[in-house]
Protein backbone atom coordinates (compact mmCIF):
# COMPACT_ATOMS: atom_id res chain seq x y z
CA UNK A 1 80.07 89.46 129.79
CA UNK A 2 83.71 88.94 128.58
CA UNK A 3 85.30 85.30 128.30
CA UNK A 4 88.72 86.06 128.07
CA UNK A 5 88.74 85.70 124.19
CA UNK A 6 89.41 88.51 121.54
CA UNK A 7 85.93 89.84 121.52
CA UNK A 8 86.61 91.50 124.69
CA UNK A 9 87.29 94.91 123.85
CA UNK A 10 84.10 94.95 121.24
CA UNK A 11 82.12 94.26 124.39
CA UNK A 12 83.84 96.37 126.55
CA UNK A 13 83.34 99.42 124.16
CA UNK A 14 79.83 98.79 123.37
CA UNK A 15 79.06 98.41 127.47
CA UNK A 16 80.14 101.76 127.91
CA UNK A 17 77.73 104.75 128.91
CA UNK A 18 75.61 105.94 126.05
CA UNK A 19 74.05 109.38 127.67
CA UNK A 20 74.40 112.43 125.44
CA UNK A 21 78.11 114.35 126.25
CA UNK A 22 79.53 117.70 124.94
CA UNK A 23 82.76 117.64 123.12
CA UNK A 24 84.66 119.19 125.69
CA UNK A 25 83.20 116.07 128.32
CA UNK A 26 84.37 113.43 125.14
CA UNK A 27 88.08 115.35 125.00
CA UNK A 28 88.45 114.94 128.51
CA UNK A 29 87.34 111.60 129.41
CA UNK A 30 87.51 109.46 125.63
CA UNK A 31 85.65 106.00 125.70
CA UNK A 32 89.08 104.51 125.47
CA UNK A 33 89.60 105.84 128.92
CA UNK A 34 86.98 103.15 130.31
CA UNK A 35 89.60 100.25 128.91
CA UNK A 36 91.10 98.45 131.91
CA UNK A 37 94.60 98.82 130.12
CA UNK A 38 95.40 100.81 127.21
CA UNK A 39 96.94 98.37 125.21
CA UNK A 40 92.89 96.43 125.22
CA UNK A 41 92.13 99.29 122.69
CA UNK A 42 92.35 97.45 119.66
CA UNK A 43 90.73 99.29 116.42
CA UNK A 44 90.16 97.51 113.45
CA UNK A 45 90.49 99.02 109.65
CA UNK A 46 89.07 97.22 106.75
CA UNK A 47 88.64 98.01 103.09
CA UNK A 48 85.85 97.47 100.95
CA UNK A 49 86.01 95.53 97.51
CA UNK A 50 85.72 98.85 95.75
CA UNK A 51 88.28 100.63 97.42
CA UNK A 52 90.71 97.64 96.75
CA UNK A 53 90.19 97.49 93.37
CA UNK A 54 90.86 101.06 93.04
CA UNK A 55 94.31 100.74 95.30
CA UNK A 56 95.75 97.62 93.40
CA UNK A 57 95.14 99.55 90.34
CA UNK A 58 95.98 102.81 91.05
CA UNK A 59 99.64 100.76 92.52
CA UNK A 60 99.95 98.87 89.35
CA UNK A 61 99.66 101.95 87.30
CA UNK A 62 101.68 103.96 89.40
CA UNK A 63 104.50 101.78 89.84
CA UNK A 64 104.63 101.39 85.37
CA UNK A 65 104.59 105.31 85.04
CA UNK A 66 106.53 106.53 87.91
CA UNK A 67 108.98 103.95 89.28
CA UNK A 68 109.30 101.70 86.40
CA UNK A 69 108.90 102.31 83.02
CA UNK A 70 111.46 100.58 81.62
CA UNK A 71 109.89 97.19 83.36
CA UNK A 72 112.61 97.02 85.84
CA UNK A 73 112.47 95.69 89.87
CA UNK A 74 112.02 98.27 91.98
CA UNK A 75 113.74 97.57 95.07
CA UNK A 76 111.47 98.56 98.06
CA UNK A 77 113.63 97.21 101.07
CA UNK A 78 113.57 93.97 102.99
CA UNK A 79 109.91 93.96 103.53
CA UNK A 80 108.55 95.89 100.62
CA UNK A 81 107.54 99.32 102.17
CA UNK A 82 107.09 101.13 98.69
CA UNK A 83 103.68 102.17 100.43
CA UNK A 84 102.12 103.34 103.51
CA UNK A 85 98.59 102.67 104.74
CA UNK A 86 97.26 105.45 106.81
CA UNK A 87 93.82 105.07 108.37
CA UNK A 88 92.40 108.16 110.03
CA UNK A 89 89.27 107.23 112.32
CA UNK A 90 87.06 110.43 112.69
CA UNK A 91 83.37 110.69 113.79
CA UNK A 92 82.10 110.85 110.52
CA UNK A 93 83.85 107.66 109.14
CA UNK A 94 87.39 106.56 108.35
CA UNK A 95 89.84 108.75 106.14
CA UNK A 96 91.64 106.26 103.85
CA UNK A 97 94.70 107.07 102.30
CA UNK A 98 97.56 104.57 100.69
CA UNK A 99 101.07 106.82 100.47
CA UNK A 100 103.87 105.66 97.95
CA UNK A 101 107.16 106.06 98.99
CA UNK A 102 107.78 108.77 96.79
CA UNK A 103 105.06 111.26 98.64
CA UNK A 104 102.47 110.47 95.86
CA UNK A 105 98.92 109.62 97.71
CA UNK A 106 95.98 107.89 96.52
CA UNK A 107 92.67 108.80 98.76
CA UNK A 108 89.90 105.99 98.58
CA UNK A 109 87.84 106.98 101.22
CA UNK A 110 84.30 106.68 101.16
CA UNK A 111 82.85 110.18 101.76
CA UNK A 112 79.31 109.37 101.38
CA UNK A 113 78.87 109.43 104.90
């Protein structure tokens, strides 16, 4: 039963129905749907060790050859937003992707699903 603390929507979304549905019935009616408010849908992204490795690499790299390579600054703006995290949640797993600012992208996602 939910106490009022953060783990509320976990338990929310793992009390809902389980009974087989079509894809039309999921389109029409998404588990989110059951949320008492729409902002209680909170999803979570993470990255494994691997795929961080791989990113602060691939950035380091990246920023020497392409933005850099005379070992200058680059200026990236107030809060640094040379890159873009997206996170793409499908049924077969999560689509990783880190964007630089430049329109180069880097895909770590795990595919072995």
């Amino acid at each position: 039963m939910p106490t009022g603390d953060d783990n509320d929507v976990l338990v929310k979304i793992i009390q809902l129905p389980r009974e087989p549905r079509s894809p039309a019935d999921v389109f029409k009616n998404p588990p989110q749907f059951g949320l008492a408010e729409h902002s209680d849908w909170q999803p979570a992204f993470s990255l494994s060790r691997q795929q961080r490795e791989q990113t602060s690499e691939w950035m380091n790299r990246h920023e020497i050859e392409k933005h850099r390579p005379d070992g200058s600054v680059r200026y990236t703006g107030a809060i640094g937003g040379a890159y873009t995290w997206q996170f793409t949640p499908t049924t077969l797993g999560t689509v990783t992707k880190v964007v630089c600012s430049c329109g180069e992208v880097l895909d770590v996602s795990d595919y072995d699903w």
